[in-house]
Protein backbone atom coordinates (compact mmCIF):
# COMPACT_ATOMS: atom_id res chain seq x y z
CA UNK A 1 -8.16 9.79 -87.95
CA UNK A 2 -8.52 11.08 -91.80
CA UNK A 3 -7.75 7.55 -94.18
CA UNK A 4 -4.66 9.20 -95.68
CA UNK A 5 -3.41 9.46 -92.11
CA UNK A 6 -4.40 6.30 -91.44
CA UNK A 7 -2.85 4.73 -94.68
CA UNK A 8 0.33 6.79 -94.87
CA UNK A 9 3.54 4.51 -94.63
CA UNK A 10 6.92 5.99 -93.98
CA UNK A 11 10.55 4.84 -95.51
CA UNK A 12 12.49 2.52 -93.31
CA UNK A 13 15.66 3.20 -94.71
CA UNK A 14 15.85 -0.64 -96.15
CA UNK A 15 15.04 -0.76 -99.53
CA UNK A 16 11.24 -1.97 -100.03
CA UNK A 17 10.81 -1.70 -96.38
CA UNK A 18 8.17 0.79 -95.00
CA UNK A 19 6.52 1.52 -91.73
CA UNK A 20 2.65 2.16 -90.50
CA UNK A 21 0.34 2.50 -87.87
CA UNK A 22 -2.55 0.37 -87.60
CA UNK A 23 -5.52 2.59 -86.45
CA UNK A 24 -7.54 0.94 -83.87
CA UNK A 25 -10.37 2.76 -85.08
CA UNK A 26 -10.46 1.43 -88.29
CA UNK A 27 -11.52 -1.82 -86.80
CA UNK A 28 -14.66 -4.18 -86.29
CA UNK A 29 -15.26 -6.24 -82.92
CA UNK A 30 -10.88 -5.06 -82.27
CA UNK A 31 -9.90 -6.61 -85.21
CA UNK A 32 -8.46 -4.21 -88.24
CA UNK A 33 -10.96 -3.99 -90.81
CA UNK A 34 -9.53 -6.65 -94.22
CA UNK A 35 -10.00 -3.41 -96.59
CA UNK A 36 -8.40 -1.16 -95.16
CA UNK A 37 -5.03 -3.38 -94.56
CA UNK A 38 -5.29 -3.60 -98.20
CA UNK A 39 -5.51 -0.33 -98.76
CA UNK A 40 -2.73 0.12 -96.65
CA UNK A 41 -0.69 -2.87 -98.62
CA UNK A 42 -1.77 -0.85 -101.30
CA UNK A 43 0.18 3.06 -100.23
CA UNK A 44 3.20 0.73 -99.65
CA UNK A 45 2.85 -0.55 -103.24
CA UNK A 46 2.51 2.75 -104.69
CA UNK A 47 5.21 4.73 -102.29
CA UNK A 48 7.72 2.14 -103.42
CA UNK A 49 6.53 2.83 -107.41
CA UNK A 50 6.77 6.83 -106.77
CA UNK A 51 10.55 6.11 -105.35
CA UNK A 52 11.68 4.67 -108.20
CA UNK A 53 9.85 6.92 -110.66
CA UNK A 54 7.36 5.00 -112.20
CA UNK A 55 4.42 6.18 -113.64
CA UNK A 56 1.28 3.98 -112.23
CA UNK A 57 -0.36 6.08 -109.99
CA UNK A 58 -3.38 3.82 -109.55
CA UNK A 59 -4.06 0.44 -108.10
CA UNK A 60 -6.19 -1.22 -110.82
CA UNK A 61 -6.46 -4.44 -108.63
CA UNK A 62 -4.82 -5.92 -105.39
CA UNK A 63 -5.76 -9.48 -103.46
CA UNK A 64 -4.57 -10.61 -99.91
CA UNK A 65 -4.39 -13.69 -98.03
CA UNK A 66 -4.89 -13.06 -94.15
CA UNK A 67 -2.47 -15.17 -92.42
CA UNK A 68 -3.68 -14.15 -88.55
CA UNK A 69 -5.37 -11.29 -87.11
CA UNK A 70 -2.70 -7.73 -87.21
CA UNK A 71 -2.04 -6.10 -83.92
CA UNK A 72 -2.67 -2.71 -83.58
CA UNK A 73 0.09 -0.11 -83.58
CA UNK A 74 3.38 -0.04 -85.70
CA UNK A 75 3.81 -2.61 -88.66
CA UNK A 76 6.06 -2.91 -91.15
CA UNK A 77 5.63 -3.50 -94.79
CA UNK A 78 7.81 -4.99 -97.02
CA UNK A 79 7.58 -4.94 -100.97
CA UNK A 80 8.92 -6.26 -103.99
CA UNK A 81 8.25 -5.49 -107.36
CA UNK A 82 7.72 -8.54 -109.38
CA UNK A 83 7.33 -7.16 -112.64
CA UNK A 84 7.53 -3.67 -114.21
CA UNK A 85 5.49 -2.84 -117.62
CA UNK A 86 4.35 0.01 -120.16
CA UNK A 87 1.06 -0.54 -118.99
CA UNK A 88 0.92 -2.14 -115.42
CA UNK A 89 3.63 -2.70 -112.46
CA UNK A 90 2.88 -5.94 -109.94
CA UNK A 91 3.84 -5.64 -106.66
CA UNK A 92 4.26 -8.10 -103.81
CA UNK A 93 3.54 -7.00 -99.75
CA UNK A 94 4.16 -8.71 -96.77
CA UNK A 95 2.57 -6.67 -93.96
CA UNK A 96 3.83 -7.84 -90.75
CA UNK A 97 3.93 -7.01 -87.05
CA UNK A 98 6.26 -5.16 -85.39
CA UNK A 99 8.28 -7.93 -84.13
CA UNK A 100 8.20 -9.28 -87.74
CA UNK A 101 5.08 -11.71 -86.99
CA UNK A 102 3.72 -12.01 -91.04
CA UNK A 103 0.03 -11.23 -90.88
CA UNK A 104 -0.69 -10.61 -94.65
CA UNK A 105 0.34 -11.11 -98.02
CA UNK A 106 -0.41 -8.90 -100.97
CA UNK A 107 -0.34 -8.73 -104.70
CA UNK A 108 -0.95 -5.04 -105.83
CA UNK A 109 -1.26 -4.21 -109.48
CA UNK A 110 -0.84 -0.55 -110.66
CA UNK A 111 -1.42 0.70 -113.74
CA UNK A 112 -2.96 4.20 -114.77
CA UNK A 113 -7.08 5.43 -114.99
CA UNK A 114 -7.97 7.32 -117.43
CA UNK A 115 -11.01 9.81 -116.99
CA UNK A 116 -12.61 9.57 -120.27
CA UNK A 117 -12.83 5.95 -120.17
CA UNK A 118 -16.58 4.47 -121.35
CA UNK A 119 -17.76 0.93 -120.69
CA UNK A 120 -17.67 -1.03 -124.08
CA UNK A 121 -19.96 -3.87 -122.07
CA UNK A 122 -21.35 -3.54 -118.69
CA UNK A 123 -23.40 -6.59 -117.86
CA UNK A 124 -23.95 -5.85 -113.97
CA UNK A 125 -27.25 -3.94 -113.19
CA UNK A 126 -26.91 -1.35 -110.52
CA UNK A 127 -29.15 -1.92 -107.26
CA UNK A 128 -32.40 -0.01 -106.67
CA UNK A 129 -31.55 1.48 -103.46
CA UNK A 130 -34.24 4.51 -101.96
CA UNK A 131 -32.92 8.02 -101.59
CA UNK A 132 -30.07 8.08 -98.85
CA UNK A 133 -32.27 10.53 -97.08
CA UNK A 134 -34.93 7.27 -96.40
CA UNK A 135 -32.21 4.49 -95.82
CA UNK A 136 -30.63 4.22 -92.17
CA UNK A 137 -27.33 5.05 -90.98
CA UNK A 138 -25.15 1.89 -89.05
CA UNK A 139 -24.00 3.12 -85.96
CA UNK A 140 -21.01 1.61 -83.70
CA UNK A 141 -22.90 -0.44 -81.73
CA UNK A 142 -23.13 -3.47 -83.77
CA UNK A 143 -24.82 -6.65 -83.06
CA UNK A 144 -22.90 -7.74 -79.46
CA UNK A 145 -20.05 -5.78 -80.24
CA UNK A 146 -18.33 -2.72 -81.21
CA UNK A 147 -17.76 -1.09 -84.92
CA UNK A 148 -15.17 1.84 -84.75
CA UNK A 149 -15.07 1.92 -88.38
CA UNK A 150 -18.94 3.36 -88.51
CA UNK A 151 -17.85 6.37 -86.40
CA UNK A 152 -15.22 7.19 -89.73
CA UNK A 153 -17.26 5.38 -92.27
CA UNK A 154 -20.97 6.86 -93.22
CA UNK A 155 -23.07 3.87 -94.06
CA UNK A 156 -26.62 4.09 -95.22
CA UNK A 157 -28.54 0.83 -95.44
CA UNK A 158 -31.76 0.58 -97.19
CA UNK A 159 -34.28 -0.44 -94.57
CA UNK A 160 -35.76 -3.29 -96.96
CA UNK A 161 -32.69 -4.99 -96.20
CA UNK A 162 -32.06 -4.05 -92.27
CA UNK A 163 -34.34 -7.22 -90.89
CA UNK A 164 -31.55 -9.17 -89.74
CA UNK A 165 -30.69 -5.88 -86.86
CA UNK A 166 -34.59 -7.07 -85.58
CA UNK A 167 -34.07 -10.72 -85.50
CA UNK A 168 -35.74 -10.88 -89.10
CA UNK A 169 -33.53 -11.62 -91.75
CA UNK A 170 -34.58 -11.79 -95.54
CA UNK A 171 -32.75 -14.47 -96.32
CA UNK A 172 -31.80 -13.23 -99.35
CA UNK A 173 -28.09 -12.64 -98.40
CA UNK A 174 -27.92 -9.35 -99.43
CA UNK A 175 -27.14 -6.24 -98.27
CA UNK A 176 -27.10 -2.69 -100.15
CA UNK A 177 -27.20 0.87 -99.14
CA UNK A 178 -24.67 3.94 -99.59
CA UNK A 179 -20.55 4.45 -97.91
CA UNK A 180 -18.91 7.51 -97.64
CA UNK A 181 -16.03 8.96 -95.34
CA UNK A 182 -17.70 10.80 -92.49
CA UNK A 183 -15.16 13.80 -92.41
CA UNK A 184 -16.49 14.24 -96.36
CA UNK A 185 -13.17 12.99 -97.98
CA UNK A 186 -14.15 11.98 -101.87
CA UNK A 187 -13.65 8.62 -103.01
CA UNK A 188 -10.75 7.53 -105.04
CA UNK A 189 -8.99 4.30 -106.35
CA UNK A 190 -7.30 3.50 -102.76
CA UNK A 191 -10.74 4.00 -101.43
CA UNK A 192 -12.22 1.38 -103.12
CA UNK A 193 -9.97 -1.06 -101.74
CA UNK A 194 -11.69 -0.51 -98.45
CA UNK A 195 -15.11 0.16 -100.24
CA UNK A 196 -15.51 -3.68 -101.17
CA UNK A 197 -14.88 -4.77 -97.77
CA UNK A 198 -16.62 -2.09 -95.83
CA UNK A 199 -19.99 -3.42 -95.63
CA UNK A 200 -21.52 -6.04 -92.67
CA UNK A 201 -21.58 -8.97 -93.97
CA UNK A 202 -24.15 -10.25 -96.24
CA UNK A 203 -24.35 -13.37 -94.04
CA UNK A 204 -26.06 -11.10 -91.45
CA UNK A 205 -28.91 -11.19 -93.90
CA UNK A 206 -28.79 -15.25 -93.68
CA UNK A 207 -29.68 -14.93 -89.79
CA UNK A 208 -25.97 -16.24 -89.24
CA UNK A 209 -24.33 -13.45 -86.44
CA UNK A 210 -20.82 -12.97 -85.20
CA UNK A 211 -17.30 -12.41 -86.82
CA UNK A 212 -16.67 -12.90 -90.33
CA UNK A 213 -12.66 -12.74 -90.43
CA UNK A 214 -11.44 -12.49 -93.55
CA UNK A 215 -9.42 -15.14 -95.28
CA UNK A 216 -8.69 -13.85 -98.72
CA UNK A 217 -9.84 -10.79 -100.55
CA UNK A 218 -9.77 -9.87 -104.41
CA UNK A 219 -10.72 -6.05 -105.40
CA UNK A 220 -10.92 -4.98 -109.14
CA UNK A 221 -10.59 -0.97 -109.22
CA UNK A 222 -12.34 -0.51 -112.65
CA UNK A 223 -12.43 3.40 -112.58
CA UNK A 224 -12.04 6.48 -111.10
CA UNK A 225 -14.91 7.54 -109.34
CA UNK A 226 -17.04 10.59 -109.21
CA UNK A 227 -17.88 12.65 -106.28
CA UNK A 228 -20.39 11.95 -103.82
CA UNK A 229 -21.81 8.82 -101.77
CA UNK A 230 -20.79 5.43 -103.42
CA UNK A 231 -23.81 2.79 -103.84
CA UNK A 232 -22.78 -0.89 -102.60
CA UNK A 233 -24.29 -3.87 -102.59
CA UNK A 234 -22.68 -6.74 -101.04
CA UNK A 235 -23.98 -10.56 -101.97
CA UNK A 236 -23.37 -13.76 -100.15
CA UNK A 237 -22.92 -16.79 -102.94
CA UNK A 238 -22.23 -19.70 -101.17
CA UNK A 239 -22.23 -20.92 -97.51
CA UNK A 240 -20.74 -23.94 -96.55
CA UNK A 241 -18.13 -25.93 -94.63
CA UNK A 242 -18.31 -22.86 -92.43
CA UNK A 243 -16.86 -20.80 -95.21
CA UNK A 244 -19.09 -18.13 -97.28
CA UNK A 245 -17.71 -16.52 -100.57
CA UNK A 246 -19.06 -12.76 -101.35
CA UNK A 247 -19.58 -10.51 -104.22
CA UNK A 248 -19.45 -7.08 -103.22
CA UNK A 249 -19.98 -4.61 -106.45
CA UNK A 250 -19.60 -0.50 -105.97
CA UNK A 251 -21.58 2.10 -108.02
CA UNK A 252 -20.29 5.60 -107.86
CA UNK A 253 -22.57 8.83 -108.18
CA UNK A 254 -22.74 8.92 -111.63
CA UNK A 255 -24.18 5.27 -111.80
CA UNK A 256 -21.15 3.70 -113.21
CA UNK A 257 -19.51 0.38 -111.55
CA UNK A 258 -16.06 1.28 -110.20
CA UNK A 259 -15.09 -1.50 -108.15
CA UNK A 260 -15.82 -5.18 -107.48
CA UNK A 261 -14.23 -7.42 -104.21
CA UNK A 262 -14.76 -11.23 -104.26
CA UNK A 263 -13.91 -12.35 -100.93
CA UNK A 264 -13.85 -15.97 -98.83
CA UNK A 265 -14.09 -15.52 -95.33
CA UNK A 266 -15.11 -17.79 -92.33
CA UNK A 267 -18.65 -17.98 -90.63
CA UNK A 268 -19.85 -19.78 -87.58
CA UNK A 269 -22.87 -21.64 -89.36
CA UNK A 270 -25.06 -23.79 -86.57
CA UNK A 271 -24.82 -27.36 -86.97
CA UNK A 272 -27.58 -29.75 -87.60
CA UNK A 273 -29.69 -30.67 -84.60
């Protein structure tokens, strides 16, 4: 299914409450994918803005704490405005289950983008990545499991960074490459919300395999971007106590950075012998 299908929410008829599906396929290993909940958290945020009339049609940032995994299938979504501005609205959502089981909890800022906007300072150099025509495409079958996101996703990975899918890691941490929607859909500021957290993890590059659930994610939407494939690159900082913290910075076609996640998320790192 299209993202705006798979991110639309639907009034409950309590005020703040909304309804969703949770797509399967937007999943990794049959677990929802952390960026696209936001995003979802996100459409709640903004459908509950456009109901009272306010005039923030863009998320400029949103961060989520991921209580336990979310089921698949209807959820409910409940938000609160905490505060209401000339230049910004803040917005809390709890995304539950369908039997009210909480399974996340949002902060969503919105504000408004503005088109013409130019970088005053810009200290984060873009990757190098080759021509998307010489990088190689992730399929479904991941490493020992299944990635239903890459049949909606299009993700190009530069091959200089690919060793850990041979057994060969870098060890550099890092992963780059290029994401767009498969069915062509353009990027926009709900898109980057899944953009930061769209990429395998960069621990995959350390030689260290298996899930990475998220435990809390921070995306900065910085602008809107411009049509075409978006350049990633996604950086592992710190491993330890079986916890790794990323950087994951997004470049759209016109070379200018449009989104940055900061996430902490759990990895199985094999002890000492």
């Amino acid at each position: 299914m299209r993202f705006d299908d798979v991110t639309a929410v639907t009034p409950a008829g309590t005020s703040g409450r909304y309804t969703a599906q949770v797509d399967p396929q937007w999943s990794i290993a049959g677990k929802p994918n952390g960026g696209y909940l936001l995003a979802l958290c996100a459409r709640a945020a903004q459908a509950e803005l456009s109901a009272e009339g306010e005039h923030h049609p863009h998320v400029v940032a949103a961060s989520a704490t991921y209580l336990s995994p979310t089921a698949f299938g209807p959820a409910r979504l409940d938000v609160e405005e905490l505060r209401r501005g000339r230049g910004t609205s803040v917005l809390r959502v709890r995304l539950s289950d369908d039997d009210g089981t909480p399974r996340l909890e949002a902060h969503v800022t919105c504000g408004r983008l503005r088109d013409d906007a130019e970088p005053h300072h810009d200290n984060v150099t873009a990757p190098d990545v080759p021509p998307i025509e010489q990088c190689v495409r992730l399929p479904v079958d991941g490493p020992g499991f299944q990635v239903p996101i890459m049949g909606v996703l299009a993700e190009h990975l530069d091959p200089a960074c690919l060793g850990w899918a041979t057994g060969a890691p870098s060890g550099a941490g890092e992963l780059r490459g290029y994401l767009a929607f498969d069915d062509g859909r353009e990027p926009d500021a709900l898109a980057l919300l899944l953009a930061v957290d769209a990429f395998p993890p960069a621990t995959f590059d350390l030689g260290l395999g298996g899930w990475v659930p998220t435990l809390h994610l921070s995306a900065w939407v910085r602008a809107l971007p411009a049509p075409g494939p978006l350049v990633v690159r996604q950086a592992a900082r710190l491993v330890e106590a079986s916890m790794v913290d990323e950087t994951c910075d997004v470049w759209d076609s016109r070379g200018r950075l449009v989104a940055t996640g900061h996430q902490l998320a759990g990895v199985r790192v094999p002890r000492p012998a």
